[in-house]
Protein backbone atom coordinates (compact mmCIF):
# COMPACT_ATOMS: atom_id res chain seq x y z
CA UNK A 1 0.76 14.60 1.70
CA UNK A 2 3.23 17.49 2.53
CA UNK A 3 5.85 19.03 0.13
CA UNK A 4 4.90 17.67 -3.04
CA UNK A 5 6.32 18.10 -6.43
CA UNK A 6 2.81 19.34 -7.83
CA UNK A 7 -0.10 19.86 -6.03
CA UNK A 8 -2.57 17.42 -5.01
CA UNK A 9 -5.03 18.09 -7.78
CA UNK A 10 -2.65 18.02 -10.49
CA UNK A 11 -1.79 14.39 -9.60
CA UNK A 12 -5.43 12.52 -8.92
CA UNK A 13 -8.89 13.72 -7.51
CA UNK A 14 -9.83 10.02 -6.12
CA UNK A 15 -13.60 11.91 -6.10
CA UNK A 16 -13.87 12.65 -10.00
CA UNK A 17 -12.22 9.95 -10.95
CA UNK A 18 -14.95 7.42 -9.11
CA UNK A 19 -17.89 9.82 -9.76
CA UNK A 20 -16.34 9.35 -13.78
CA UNK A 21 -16.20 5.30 -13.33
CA UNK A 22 -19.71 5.64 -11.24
CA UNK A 23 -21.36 7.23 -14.26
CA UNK A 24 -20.29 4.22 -16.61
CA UNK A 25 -20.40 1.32 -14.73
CA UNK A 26 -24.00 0.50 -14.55
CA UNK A 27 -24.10 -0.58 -18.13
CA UNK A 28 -21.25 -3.61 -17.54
CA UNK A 29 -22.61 -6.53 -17.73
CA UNK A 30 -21.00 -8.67 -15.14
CA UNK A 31 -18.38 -8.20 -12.71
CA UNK A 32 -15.58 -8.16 -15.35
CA UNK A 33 -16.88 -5.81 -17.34
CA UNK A 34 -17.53 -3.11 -14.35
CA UNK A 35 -13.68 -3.93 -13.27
CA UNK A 36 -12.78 -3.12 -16.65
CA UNK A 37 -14.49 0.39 -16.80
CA UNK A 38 -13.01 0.71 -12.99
CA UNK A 39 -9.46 -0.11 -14.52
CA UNK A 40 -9.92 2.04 -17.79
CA UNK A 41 -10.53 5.13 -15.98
CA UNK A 42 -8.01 4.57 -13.27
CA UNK A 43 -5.42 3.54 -16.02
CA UNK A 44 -5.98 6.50 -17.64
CA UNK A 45 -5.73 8.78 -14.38
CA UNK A 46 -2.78 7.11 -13.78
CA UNK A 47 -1.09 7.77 -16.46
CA UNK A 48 -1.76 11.88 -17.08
CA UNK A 49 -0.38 11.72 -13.67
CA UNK A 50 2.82 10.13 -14.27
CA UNK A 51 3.06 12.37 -17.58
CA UNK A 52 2.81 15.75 -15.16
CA UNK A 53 4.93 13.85 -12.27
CA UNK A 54 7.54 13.47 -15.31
CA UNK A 55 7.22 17.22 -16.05
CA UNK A 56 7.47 18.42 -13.00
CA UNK A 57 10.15 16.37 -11.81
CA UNK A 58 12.13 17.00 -15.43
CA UNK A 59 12.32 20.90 -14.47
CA UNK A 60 13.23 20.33 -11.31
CA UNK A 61 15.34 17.45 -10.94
CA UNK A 62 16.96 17.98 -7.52
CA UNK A 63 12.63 17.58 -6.10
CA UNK A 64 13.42 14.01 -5.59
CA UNK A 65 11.61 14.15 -1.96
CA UNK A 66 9.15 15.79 -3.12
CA UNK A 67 8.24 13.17 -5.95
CA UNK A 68 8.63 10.42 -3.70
CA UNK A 69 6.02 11.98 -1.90
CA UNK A 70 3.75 12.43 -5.09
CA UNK A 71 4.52 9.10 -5.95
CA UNK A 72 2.75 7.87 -2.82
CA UNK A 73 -0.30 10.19 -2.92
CA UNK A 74 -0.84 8.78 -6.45
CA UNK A 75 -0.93 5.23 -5.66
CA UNK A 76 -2.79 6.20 -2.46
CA UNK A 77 -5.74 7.47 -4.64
CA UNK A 78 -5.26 4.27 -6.81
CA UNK A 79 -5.83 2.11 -4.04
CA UNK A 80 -8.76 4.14 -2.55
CA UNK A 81 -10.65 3.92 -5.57
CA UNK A 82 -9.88 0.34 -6.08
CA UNK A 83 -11.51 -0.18 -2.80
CA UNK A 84 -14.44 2.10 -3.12
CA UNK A 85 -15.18 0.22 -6.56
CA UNK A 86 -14.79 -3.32 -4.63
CA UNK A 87 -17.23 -2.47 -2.39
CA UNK A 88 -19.88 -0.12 -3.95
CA UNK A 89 -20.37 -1.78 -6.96
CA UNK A 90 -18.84 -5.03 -7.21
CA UNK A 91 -19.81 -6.63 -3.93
CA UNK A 92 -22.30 -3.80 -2.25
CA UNK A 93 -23.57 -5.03 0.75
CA UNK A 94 -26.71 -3.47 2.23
CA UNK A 95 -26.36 -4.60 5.99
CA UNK A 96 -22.39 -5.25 6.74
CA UNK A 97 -22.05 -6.78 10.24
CA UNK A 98 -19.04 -5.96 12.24
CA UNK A 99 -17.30 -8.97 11.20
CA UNK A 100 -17.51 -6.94 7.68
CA UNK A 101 -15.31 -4.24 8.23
CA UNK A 102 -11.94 -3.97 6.01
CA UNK A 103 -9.37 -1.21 6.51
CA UNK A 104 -6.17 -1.16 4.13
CA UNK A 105 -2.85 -0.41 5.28
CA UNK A 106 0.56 0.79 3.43
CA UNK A 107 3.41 -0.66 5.00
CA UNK A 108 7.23 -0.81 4.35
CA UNK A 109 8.92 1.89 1.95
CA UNK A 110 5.01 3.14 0.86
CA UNK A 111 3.74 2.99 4.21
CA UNK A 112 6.89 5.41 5.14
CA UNK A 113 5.61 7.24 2.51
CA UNK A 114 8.67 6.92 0.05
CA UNK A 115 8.39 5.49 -3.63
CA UNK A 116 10.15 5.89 -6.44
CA UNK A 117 8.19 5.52 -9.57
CA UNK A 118 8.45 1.75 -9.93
CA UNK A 119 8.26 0.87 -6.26
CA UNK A 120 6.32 -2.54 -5.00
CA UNK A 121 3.23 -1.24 -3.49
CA UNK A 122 3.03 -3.71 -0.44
CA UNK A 123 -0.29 -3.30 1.14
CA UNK A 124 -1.79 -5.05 4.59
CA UNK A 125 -5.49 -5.40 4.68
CA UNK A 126 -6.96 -5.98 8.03
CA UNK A 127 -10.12 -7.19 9.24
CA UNK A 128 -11.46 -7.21 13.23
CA UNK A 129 -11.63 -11.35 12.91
CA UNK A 130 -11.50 -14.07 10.67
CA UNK A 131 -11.80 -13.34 7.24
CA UNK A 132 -15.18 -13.31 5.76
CA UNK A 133 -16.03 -14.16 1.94
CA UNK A 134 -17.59 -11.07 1.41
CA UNK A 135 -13.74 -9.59 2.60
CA UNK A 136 -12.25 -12.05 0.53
CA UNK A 137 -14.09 -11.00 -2.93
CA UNK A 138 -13.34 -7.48 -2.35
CA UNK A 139 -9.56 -8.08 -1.64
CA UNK A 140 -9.16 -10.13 -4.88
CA UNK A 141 -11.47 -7.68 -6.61
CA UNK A 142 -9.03 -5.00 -5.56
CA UNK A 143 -5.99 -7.19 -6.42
CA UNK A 144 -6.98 -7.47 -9.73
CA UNK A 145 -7.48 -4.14 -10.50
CA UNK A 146 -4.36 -2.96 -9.04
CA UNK A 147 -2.33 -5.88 -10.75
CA UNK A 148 -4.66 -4.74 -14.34
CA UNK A 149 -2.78 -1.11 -13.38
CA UNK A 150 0.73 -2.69 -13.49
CA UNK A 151 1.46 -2.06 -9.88
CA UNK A 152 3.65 -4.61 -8.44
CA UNK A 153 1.64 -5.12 -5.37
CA UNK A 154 2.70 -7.23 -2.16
CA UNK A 155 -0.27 -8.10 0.22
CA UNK A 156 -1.08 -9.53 3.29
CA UNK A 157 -4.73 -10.47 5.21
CA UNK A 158 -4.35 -10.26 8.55
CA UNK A 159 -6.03 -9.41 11.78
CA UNK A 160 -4.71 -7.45 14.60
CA UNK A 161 -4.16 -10.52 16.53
CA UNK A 162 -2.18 -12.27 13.42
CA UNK A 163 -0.55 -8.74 13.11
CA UNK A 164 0.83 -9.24 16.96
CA UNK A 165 1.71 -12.91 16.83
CA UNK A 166 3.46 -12.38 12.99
CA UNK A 167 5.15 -9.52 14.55
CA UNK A 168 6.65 -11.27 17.35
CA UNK A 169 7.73 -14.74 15.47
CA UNK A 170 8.99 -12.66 12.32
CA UNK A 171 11.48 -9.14 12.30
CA UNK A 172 10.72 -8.57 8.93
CA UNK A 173 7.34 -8.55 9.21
CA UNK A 174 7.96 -6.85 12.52
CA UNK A 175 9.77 -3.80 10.82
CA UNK A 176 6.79 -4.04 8.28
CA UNK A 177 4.20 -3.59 10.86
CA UNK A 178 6.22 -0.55 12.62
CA UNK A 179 6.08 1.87 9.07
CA UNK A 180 2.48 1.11 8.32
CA UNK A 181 0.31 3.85 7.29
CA UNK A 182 -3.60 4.11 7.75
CA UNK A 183 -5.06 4.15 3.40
CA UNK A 184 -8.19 3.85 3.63
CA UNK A 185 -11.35 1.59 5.04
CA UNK A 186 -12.41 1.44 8.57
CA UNK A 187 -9.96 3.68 10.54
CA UNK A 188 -11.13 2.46 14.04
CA UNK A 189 -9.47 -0.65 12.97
CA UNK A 190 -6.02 0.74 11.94
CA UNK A 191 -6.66 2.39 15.51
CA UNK A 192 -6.80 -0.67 17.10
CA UNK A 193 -3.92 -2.02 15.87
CA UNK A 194 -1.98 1.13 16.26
CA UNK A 195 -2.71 0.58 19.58
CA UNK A 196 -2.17 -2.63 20.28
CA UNK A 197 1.14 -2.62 18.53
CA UNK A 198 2.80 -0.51 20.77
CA UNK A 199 1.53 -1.67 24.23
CA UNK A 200 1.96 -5.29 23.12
CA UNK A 201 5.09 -5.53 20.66
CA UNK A 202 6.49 -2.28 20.30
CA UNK A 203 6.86 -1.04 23.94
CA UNK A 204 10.05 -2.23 25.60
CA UNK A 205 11.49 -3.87 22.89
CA UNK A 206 13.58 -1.29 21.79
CA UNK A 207 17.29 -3.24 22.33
CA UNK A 208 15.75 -7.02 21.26
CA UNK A 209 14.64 -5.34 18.20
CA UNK A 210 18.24 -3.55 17.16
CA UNK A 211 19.61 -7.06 17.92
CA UNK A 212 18.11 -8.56 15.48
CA UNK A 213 17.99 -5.76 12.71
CA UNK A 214 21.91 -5.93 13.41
CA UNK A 215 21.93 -9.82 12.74
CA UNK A 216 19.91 -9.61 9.84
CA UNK A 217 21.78 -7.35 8.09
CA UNK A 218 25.19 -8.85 8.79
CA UNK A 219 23.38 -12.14 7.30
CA UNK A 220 22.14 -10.16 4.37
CA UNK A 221 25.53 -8.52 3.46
CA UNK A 222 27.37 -12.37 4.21
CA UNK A 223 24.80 -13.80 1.10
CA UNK A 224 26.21 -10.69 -0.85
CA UNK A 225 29.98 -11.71 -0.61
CA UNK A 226 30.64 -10.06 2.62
CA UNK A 227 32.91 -7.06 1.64
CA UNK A 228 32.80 -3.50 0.40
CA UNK A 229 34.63 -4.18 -2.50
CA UNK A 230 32.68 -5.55 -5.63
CA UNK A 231 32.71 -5.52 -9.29
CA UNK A 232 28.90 -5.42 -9.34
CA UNK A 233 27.28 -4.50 -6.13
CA UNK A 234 23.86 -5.00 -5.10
CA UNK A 235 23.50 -1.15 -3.75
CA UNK A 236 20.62 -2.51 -1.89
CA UNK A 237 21.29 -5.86 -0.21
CA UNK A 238 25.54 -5.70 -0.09
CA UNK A 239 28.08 -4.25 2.11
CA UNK A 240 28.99 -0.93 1.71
């Protein structure tokens, strides 16, 4: 992640801090208790790097780029451990098909690469076809780690297919789908939809697509009163 306000290893080391949970988590008892360990030492990575991000951020308080940017590769090595935890240790699986394959995607403001400290953290997690159960127990394993983390996390499970019908039916989840951001997973599958996004939705659809992002604000700033000129604007969702 370019032009940080601290360097990458002042923030998180995703590789220490799963070789740290790796070392403890054999001696849980059950799933809960290895999600616990998994949350302890991610909690507490989390937190010395919000301390220094505070720091940092407190000398220089013009950096606000640059921890917007920090912001993000925190929560990206959040999410990357979450995953690796889901999947190593609290559903392994010895011989994954290729209906087995997960890749997780940031999308909106984090997949653009922008947060502010208390941003939602709205993730898509794709897989090539239908979802399988062994997908399913490591996206809620995931889930619950990331919710025991106090992230405020919007998700979606989708495949590339949903991904291109959604897209076309929905603008919001179209403008979604055009700042996503390859996490971590199976990158061939990000690939794919990459790919498919922009020879079958993206591609000619420039002036259909202004349209409506032109409609749906004007809608947006009607449900907000409609003028410039309010006691207490919403600085997000009014006029102005």
């Amino acid at each position: 992640m370019p032009n940080m306000i601290l360097p990458g290893v002042g923030i998180i080391d995703p590789r220490a801090l799963l070789a740290a949970i790796a070392a403890e988590i054999g001696t849980a008892t059950d799933h809960k208790a290895a999600r616990a360990v998994a949350v302890r030492h991610m909690a507490e990575a989390k937190a010395r790097a919000n301390a220094a991000l505070e720091a940092a951020f407190t000398k220089s308080p013009l950096k606000s780029r640059p921890l917007t940017h920090a912001q993000v590769y925190l929560t990206d090595g959040l999410v990357m451990t979450a995953l690796e935890v889901a999947r190593q240790y609290l559903h392994p699986l010895p011989n994954p098909t290729e209906a087995e394959r997960i890749a997780v995607l940031a999308v909106g403001g984090y997949g653009r690469a922008e947060m502010a400290p208390q941003s939602d953290v709205d993730l898509l997690f794709l897989t090539p076809w239908k979802i399988t159960r062994w997908a399913e127990s490591v996206i809620e394993s995931m889930l619950y780690m990331l919710w025991d983390l106090k992230l405020k996390v919007g998700h979606a499970s989708r495949t590339v297919k949903d991904c291109i019908r959604l897209g076309r039916e929905d603008i919001t989840i179209r403008t979604a789908l055009l700042e996503h951001r390859f996490i971590v997973g199976d990158a061939s599958l990000a690939t794919e939809l990459n790919d498919k996004l922009w020879s079958d939705l993206f591609r000619n659809t420039g002036p259909e697509f202004i349209e409506a992002k032109l409609l749906e604000r004007s809608e947006r700033h009607r449900r907000r009163g409609g003028q410039r000129y309010v006691l207490e604007p919403n600085v997000k969702e009014g006029k102005g």
